[in-house]
PDB file of N, CA and C in Angstrom:
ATOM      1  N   UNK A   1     149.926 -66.318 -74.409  1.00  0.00           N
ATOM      2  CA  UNK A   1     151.227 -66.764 -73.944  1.00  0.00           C
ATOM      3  C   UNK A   1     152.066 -67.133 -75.153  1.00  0.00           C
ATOM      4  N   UNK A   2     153.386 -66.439 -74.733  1.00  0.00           N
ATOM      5  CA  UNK A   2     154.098 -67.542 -76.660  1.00  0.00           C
ATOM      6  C   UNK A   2     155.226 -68.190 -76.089  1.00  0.00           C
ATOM      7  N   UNK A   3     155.684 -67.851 -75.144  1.00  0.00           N
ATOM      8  CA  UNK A   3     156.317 -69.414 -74.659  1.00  0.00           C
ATOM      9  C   UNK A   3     155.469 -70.640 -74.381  1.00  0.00           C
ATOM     10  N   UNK A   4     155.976 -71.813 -75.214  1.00  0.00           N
ATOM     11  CA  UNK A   4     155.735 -73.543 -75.040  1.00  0.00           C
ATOM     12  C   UNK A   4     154.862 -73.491 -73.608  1.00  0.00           C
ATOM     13  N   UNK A   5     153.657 -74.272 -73.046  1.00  0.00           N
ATOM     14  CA  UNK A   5     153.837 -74.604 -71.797  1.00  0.00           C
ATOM     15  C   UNK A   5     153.939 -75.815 -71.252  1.00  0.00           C
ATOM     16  N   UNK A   6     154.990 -75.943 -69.893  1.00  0.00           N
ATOM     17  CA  UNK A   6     155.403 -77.138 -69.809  1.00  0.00           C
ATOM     18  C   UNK A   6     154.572 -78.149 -68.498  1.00  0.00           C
ATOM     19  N   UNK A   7     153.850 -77.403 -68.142  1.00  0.00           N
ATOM     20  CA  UNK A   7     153.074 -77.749 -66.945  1.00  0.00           C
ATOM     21  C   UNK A   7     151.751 -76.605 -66.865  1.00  0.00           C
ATOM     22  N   UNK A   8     151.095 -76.562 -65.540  1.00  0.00           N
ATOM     23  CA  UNK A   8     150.340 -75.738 -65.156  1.00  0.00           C
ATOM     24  C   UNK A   8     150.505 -75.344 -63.995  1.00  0.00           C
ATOM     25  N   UNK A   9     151.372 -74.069 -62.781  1.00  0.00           N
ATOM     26  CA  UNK A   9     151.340 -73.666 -61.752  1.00  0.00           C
ATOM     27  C   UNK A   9     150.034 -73.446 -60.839  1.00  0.00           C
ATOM     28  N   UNK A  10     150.343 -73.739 -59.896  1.00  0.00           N
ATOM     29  CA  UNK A  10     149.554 -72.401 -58.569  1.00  0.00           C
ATOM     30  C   UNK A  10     150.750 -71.105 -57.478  1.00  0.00           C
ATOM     31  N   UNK A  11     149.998 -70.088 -58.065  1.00  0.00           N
ATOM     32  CA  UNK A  11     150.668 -69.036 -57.379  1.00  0.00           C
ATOM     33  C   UNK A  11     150.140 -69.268 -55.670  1.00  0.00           C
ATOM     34  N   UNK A  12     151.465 -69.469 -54.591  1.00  0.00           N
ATOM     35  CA  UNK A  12     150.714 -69.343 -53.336  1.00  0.00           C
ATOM     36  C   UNK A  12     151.579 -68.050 -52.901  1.00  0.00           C
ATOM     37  N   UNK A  13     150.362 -67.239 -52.529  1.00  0.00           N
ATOM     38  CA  UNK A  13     150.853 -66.232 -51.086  1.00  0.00           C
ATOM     39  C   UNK A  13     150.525 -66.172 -50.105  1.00  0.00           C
ATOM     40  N   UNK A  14     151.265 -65.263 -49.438  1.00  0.00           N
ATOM     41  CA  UNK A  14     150.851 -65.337 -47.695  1.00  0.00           C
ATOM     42  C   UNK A  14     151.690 -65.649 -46.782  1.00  0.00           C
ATOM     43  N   UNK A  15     151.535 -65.233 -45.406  1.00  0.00           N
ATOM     44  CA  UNK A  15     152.354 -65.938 -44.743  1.00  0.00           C
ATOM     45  C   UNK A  15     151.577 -65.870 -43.631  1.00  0.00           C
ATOM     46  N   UNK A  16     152.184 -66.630 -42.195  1.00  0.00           N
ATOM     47  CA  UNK A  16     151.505 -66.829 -40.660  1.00  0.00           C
ATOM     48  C   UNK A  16     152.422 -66.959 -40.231  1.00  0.00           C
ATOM     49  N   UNK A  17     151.983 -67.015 -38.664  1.00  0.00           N
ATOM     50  CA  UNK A  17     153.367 -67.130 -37.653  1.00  0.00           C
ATOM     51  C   UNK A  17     152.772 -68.605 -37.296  1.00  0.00           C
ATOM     52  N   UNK A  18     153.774 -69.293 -36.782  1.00  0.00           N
ATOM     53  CA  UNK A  18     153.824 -70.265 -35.962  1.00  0.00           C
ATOM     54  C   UNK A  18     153.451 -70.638 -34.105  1.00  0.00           C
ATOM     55  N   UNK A  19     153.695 -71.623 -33.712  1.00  0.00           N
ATOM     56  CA  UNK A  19     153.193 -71.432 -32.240  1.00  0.00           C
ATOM     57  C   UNK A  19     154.384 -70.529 -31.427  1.00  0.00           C
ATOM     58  N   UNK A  20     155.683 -70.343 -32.242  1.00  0.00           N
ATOM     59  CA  UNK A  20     156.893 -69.845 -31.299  1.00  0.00           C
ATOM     60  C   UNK A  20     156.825 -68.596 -32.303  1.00  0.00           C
ATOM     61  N   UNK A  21     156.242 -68.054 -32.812  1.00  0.00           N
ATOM     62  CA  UNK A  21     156.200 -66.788 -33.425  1.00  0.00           C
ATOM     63  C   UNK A  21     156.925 -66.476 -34.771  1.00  0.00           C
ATOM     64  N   UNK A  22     157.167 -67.334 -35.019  1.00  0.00           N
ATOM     65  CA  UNK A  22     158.025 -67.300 -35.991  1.00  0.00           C
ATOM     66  C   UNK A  22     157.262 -67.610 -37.277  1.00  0.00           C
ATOM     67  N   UNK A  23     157.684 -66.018 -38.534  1.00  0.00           N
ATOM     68  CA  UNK A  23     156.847 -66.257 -39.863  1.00  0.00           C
ATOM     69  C   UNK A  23     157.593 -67.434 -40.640  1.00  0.00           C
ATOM     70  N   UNK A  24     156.063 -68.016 -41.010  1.00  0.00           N
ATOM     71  CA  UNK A  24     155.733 -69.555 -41.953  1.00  0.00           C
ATOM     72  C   UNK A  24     155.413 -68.845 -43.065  1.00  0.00           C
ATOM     73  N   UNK A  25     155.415 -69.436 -44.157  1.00  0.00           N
ATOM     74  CA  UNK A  25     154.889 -69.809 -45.364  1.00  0.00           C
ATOM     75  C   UNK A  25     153.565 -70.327 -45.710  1.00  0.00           C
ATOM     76  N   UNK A  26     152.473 -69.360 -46.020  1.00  0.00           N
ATOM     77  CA  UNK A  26     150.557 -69.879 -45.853  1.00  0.00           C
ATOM     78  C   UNK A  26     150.861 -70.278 -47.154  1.00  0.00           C
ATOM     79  N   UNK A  27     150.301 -71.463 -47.511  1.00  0.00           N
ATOM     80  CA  UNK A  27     149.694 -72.216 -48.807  1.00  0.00           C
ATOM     81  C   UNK A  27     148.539 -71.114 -49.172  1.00  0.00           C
ATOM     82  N   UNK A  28     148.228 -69.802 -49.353  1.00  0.00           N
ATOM     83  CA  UNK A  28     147.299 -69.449 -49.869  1.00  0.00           C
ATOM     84  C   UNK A  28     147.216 -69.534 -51.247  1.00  0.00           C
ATOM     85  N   UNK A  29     146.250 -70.017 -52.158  1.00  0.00           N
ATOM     86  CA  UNK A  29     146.509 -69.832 -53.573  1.00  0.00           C
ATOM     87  C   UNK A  29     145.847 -68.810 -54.394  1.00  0.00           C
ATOM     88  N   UNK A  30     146.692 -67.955 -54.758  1.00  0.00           N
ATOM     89  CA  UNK A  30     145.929 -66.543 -55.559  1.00  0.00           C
ATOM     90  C   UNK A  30     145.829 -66.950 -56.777  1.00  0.00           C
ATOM     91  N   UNK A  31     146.377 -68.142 -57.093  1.00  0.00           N
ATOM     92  CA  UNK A  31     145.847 -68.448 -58.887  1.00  0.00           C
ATOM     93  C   UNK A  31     146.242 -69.720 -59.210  1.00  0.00           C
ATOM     94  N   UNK A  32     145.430 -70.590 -59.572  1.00  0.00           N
ATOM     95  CA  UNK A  32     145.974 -71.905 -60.312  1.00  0.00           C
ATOM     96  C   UNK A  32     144.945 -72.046 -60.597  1.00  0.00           C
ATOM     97  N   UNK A  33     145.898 -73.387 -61.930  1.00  0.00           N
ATOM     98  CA  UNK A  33     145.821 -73.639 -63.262  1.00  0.00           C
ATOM     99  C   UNK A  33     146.414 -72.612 -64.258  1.00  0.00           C
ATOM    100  N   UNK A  34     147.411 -72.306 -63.993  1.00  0.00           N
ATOM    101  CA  UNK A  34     148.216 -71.051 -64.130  1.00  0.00           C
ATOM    102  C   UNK A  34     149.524 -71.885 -65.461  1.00  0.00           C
ATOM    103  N   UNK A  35     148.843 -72.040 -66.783  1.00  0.00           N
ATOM    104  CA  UNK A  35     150.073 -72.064 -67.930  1.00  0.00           C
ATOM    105  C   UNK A  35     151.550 -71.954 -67.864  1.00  0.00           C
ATOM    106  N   UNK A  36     152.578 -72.582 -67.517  1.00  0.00           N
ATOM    107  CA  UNK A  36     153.703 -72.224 -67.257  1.00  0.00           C
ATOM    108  C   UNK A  36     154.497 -73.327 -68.297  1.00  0.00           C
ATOM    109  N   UNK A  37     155.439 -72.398 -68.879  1.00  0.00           N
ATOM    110  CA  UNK A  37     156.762 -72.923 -69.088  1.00  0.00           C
ATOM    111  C   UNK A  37     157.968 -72.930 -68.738  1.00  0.00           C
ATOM    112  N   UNK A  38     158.368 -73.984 -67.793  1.00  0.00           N
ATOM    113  CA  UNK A  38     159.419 -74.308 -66.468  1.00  0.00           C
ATOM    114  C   UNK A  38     160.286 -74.984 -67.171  1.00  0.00           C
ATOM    115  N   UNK A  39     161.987 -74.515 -66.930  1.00  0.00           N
ATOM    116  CA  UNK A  39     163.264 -74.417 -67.215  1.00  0.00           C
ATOM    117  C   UNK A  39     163.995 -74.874 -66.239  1.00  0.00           C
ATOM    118  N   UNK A  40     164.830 -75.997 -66.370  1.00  0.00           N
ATOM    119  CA  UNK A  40     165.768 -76.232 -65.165  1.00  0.00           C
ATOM    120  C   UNK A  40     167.207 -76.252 -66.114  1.00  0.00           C
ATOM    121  N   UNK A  41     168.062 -75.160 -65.577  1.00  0.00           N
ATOM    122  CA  UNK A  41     169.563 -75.081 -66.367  1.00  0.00           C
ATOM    123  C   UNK A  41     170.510 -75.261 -64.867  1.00  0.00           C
ATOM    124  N   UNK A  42     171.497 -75.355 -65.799  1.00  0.00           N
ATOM    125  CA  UNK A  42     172.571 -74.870 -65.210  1.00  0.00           C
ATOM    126  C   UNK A  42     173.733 -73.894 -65.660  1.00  0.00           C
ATOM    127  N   UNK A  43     174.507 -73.859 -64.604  1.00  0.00           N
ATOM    128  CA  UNK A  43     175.254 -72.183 -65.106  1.00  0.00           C
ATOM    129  C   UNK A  43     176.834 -73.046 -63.931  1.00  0.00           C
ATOM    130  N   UNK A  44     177.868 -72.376 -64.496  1.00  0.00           N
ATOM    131  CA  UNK A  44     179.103 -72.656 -63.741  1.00  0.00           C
ATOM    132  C   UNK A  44     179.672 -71.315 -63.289  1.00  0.00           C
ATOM    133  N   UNK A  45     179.807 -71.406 -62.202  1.00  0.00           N
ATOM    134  CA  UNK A  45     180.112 -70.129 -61.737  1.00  0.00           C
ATOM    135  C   UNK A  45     181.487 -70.662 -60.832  1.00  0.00           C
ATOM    136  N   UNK A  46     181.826 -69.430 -60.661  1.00  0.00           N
ATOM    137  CA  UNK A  46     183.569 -69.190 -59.733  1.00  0.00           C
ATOM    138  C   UNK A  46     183.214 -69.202 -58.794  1.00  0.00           C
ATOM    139  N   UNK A  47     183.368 -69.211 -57.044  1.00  0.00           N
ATOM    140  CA  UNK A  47     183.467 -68.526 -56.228  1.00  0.00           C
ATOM    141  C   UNK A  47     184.453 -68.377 -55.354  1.00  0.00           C
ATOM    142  N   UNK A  48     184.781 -67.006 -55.251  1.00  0.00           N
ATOM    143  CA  UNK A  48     186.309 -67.038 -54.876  1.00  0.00           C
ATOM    144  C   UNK A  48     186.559 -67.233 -53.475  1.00  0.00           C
ATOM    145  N   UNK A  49     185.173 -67.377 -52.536  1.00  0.00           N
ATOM    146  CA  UNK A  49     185.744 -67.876 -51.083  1.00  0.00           C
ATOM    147  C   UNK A  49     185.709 -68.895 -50.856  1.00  0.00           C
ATOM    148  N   UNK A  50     185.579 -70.079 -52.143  1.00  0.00           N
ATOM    149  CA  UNK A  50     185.981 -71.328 -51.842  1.00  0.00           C
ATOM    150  C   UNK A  50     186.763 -71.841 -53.043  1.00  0.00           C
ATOM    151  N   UNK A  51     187.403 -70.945 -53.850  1.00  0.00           N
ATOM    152  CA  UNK A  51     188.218 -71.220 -54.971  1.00  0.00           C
ATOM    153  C   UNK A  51     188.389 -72.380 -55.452  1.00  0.00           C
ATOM    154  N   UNK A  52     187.006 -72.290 -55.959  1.00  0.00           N
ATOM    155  CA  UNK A  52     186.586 -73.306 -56.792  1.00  0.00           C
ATOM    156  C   UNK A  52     185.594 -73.108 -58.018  1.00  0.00           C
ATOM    157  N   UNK A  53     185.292 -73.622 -58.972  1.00  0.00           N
ATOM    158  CA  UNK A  53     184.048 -73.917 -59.597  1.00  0.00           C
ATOM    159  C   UNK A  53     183.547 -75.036 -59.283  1.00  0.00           C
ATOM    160  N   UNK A  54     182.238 -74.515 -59.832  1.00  0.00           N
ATOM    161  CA  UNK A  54     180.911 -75.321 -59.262  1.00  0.00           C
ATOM    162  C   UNK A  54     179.864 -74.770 -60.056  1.00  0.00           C
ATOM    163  N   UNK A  55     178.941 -76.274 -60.310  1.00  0.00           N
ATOM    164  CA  UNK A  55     177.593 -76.089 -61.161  1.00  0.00           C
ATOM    165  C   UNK A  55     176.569 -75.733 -59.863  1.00  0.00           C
ATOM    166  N   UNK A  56     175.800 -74.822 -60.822  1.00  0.00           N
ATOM    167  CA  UNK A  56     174.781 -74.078 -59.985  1.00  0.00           C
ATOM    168  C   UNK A  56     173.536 -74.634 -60.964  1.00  0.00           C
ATOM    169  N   UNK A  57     172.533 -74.979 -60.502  1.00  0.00           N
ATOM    170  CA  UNK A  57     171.379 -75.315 -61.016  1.00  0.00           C
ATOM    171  C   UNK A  57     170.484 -74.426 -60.830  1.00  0.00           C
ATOM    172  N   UNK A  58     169.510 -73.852 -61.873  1.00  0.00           N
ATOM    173  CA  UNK A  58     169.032 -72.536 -61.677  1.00  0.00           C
ATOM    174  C   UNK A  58     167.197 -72.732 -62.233  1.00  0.00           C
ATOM    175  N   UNK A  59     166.581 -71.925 -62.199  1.00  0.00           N
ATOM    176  CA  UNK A  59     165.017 -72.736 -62.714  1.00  0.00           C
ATOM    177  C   UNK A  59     164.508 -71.019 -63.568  1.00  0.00           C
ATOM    178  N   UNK A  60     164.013 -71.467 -64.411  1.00  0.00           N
ATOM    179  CA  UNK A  60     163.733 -70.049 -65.220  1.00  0.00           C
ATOM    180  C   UNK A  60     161.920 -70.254 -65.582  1.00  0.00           C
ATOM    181  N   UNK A  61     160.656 -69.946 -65.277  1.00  0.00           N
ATOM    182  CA  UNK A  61     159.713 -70.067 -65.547  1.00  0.00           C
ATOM    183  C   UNK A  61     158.927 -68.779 -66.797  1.00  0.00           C
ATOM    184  N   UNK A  62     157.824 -68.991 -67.452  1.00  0.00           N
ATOM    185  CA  UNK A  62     157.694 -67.863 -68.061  1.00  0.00           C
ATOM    186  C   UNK A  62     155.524 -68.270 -68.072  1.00  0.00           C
ATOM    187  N   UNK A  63     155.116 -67.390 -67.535  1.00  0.00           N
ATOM    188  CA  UNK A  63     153.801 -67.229 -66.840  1.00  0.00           C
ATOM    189  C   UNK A  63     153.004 -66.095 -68.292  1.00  0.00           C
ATOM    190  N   UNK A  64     151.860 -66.044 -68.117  1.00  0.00           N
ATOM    191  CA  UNK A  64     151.141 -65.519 -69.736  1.00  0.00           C
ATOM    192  C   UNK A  64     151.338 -63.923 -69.089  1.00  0.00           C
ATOM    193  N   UNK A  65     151.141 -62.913 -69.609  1.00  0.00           N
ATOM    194  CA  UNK A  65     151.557 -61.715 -69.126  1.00  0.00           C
ATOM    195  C   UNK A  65     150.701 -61.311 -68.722  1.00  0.00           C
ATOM    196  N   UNK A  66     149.235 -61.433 -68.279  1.00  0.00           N
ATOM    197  CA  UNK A  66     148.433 -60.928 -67.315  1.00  0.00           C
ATOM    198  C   UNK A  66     148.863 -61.336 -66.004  1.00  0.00           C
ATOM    199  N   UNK A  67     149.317 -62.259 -65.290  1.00  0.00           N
ATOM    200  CA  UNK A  67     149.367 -63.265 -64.229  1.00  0.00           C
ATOM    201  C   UNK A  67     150.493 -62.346 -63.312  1.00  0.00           C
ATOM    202  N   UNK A  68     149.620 -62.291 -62.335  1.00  0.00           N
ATOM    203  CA  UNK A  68     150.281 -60.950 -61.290  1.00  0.00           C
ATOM    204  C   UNK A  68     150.685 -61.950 -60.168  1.00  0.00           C
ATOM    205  N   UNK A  69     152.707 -61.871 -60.282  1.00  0.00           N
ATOM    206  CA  UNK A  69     153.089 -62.148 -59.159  1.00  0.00           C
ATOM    207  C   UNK A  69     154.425 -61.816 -58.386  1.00  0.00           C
ATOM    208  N   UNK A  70     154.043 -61.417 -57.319  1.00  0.00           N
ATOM    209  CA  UNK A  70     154.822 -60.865 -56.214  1.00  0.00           C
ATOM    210  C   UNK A  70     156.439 -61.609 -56.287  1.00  0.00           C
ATOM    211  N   UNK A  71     157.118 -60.618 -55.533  1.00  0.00           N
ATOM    212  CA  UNK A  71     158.887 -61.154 -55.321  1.00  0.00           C
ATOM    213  C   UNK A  71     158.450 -62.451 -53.973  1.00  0.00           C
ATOM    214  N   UNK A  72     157.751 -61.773 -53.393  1.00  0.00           N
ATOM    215  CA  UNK A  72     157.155 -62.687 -52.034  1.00  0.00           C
ATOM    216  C   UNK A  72     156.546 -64.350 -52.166  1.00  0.00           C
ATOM    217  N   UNK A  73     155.797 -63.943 -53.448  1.00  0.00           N
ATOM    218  CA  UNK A  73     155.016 -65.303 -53.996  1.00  0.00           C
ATOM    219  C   UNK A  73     156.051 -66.790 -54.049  1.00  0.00           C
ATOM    220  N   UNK A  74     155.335 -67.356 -54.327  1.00  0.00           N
ATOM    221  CA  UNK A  74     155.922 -69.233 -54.532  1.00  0.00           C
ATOM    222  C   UNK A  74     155.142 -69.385 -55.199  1.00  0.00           C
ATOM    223  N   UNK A  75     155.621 -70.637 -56.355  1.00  0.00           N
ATOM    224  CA  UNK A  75     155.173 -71.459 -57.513  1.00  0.00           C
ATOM    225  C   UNK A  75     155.021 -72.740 -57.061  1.00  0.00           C
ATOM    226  N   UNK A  76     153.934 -73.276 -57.247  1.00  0.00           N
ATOM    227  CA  UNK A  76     153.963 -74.975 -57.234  1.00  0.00           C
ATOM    228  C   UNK A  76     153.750 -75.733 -58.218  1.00  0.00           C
ATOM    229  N   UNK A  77     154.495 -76.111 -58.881  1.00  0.00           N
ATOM    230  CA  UNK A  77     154.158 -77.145 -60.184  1.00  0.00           C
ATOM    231  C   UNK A  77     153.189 -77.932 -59.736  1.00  0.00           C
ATOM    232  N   UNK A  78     152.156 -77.904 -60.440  1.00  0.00           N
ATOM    233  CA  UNK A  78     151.046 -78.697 -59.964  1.00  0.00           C
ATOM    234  C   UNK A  78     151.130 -80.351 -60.620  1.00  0.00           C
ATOM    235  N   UNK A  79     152.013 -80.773 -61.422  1.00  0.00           N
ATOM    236  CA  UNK A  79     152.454 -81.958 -61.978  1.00  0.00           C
ATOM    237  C   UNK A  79     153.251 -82.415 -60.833  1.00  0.00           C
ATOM    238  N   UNK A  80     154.421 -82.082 -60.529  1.00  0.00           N
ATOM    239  CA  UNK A  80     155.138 -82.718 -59.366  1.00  0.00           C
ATOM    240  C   UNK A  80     155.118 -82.456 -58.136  1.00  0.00           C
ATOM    241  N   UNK A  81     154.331 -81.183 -57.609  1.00  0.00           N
ATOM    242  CA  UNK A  81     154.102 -80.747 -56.318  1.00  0.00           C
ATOM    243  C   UNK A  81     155.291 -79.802 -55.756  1.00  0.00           C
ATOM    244  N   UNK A  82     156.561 -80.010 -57.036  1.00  0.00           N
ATOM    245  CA  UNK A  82     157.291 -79.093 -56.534  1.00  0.00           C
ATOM    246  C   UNK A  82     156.839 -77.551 -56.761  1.00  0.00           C
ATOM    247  N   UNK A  83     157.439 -77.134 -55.356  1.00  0.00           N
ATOM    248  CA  UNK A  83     157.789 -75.793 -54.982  1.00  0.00           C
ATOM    249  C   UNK A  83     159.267 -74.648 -54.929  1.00  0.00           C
ATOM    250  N   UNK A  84     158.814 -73.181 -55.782  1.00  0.00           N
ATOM    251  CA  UNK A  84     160.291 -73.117 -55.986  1.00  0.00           C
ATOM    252  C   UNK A  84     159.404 -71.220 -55.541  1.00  0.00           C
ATOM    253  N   UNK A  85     160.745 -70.546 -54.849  1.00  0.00           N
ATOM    254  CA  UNK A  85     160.732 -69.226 -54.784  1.00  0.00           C
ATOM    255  C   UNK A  85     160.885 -68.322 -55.926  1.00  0.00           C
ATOM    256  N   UNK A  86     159.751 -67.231 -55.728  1.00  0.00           N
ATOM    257  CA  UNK A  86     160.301 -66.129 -56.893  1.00  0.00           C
ATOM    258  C   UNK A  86     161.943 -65.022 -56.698  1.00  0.00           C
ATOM    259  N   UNK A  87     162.360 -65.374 -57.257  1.00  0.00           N
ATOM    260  CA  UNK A  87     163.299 -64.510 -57.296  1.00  0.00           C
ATOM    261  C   UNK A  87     163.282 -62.820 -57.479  1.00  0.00           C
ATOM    262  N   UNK A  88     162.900 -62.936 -58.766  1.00  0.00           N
ATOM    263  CA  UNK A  88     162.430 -61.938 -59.526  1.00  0.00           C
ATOM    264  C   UNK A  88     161.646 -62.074 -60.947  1.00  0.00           C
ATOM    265  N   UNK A  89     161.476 -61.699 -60.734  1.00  0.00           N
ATOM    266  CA  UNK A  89     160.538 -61.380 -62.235  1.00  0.00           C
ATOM    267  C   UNK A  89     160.798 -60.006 -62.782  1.00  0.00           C
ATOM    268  N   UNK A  90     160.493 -60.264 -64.515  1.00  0.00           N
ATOM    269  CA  UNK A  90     160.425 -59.423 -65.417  1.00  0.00           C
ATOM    270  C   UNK A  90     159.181 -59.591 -66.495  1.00  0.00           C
ATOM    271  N   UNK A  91     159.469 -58.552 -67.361  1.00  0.00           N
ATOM    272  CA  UNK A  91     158.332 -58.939 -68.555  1.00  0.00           C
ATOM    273  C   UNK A  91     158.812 -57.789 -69.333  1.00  0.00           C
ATOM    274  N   UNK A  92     158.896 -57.882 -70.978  1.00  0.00           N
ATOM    275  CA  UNK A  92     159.404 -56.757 -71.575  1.00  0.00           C
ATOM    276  C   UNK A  92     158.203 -56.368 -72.016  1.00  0.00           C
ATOM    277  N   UNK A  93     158.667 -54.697 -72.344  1.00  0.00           N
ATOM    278  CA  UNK A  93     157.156 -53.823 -72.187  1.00  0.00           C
ATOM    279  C   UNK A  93     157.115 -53.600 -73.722  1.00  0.00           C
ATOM    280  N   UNK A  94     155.834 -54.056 -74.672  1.00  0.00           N
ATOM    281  CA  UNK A  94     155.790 -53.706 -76.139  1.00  0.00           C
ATOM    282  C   UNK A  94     154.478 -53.023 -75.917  1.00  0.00           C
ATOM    283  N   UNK A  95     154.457 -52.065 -76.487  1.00  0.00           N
ATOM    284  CA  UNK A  95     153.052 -51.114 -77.099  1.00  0.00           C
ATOM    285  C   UNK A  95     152.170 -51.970 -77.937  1.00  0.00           C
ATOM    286  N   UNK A  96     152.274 -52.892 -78.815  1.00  0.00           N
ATOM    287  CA  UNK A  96     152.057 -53.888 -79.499  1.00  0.00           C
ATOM    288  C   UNK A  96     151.081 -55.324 -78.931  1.00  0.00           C
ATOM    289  N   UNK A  97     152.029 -55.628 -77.889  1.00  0.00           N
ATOM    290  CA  UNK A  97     151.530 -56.887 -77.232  1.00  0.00           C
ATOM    291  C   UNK A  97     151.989 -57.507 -75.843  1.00  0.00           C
ATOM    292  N   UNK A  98     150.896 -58.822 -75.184  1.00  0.00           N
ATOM    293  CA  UNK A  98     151.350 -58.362 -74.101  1.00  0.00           C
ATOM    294  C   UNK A  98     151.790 -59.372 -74.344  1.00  0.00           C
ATOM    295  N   UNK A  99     153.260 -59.575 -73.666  1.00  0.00           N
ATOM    296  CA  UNK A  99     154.187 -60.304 -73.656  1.00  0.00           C
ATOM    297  C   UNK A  99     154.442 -61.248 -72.311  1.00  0.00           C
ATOM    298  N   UNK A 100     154.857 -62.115 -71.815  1.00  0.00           N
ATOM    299  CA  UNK A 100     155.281 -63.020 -70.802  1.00  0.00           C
ATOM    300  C   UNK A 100     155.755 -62.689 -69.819  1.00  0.00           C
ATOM    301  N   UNK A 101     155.331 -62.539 -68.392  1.00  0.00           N
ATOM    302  CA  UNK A 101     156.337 -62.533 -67.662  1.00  0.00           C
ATOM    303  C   UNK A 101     157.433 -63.696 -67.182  1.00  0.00           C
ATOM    304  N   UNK A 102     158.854 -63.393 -66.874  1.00  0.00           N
ATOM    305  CA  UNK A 102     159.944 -64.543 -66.924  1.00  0.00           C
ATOM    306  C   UNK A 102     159.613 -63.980 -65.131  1.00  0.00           C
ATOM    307  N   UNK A 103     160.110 -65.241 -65.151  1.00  0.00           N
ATOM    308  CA  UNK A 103     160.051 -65.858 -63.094  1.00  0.00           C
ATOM    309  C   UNK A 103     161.807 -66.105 -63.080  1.00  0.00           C
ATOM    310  N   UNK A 104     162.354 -65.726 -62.487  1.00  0.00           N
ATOM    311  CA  UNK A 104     163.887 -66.341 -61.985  1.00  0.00           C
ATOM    312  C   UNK A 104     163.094 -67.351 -60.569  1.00  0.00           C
ATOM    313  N   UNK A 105     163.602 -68.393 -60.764  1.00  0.00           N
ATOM    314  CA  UNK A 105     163.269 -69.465 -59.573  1.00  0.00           C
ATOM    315  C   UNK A 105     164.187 -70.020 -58.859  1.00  0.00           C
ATOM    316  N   UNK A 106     163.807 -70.240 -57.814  1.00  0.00           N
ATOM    317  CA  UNK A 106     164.525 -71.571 -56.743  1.00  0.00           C
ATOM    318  C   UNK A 106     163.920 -72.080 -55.890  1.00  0.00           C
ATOM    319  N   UNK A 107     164.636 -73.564 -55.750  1.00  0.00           N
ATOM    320  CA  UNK A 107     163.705 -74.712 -55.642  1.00  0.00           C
ATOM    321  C   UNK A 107     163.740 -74.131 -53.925  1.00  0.00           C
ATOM    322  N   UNK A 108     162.245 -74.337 -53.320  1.00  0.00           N
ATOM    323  CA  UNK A 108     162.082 -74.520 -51.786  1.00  0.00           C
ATOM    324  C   UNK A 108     162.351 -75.884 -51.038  1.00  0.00           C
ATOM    325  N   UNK A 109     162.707 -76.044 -50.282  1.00  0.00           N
ATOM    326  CA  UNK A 109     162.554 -77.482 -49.713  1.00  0.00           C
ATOM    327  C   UNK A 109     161.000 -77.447 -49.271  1.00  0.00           C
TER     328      UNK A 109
END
């Protein structure tokens, strides 16, 4: 890993339905104790159907580059218990070495 790490994750996947059928979110955990270095920024953005600015708070994670995870997956900081959605992910591709994958995040309630 060569990003800092600032905690240690668990990757959860999965999902279930509920008693009214409706898909939940399964706590399954496909990996923890999972090295992470977790980013909370912000960014100011426009938006023009409420013509205004406004701070957007955004979460940027970066996971060791073996660590396989889905657009579907969730992160749980295992220090605070928070939980945040994958957005997307990347990882740049070197012939050389394996490099980090970056997590785009947001926080779950």
């Amino acid at each position: 890993m060569w990003a800092i790490p600032t905690t240690t994750v668990s990757v959860l996947r999965g999902s279930s339905t509920d008693a009214f059928g409706d898909v939940v979110d399964a706590d399954t955990v496909a990996a923890s104790g999972v090295p992470c270095s977790l980013l909370e920024q912000r960014r100011t953005v426009f938006t023009p159907a409420e013509g205004r600015v406004q701070q957007v708070l955004y979460f940027t994670a970066r996971v060791p580059g073996d660590t396989v995870v889905l657009l579907s997956d969730r992160i749980r900081d295992e220090n605070t218990g928070q939980v945040y959605r994958v957005d997307s992910s990347s990882q740049v591709q070197s012939p050389v070495q394996l490099n980090d994958v970056r997590l785009d995040l947001r926080k779950a309630s």
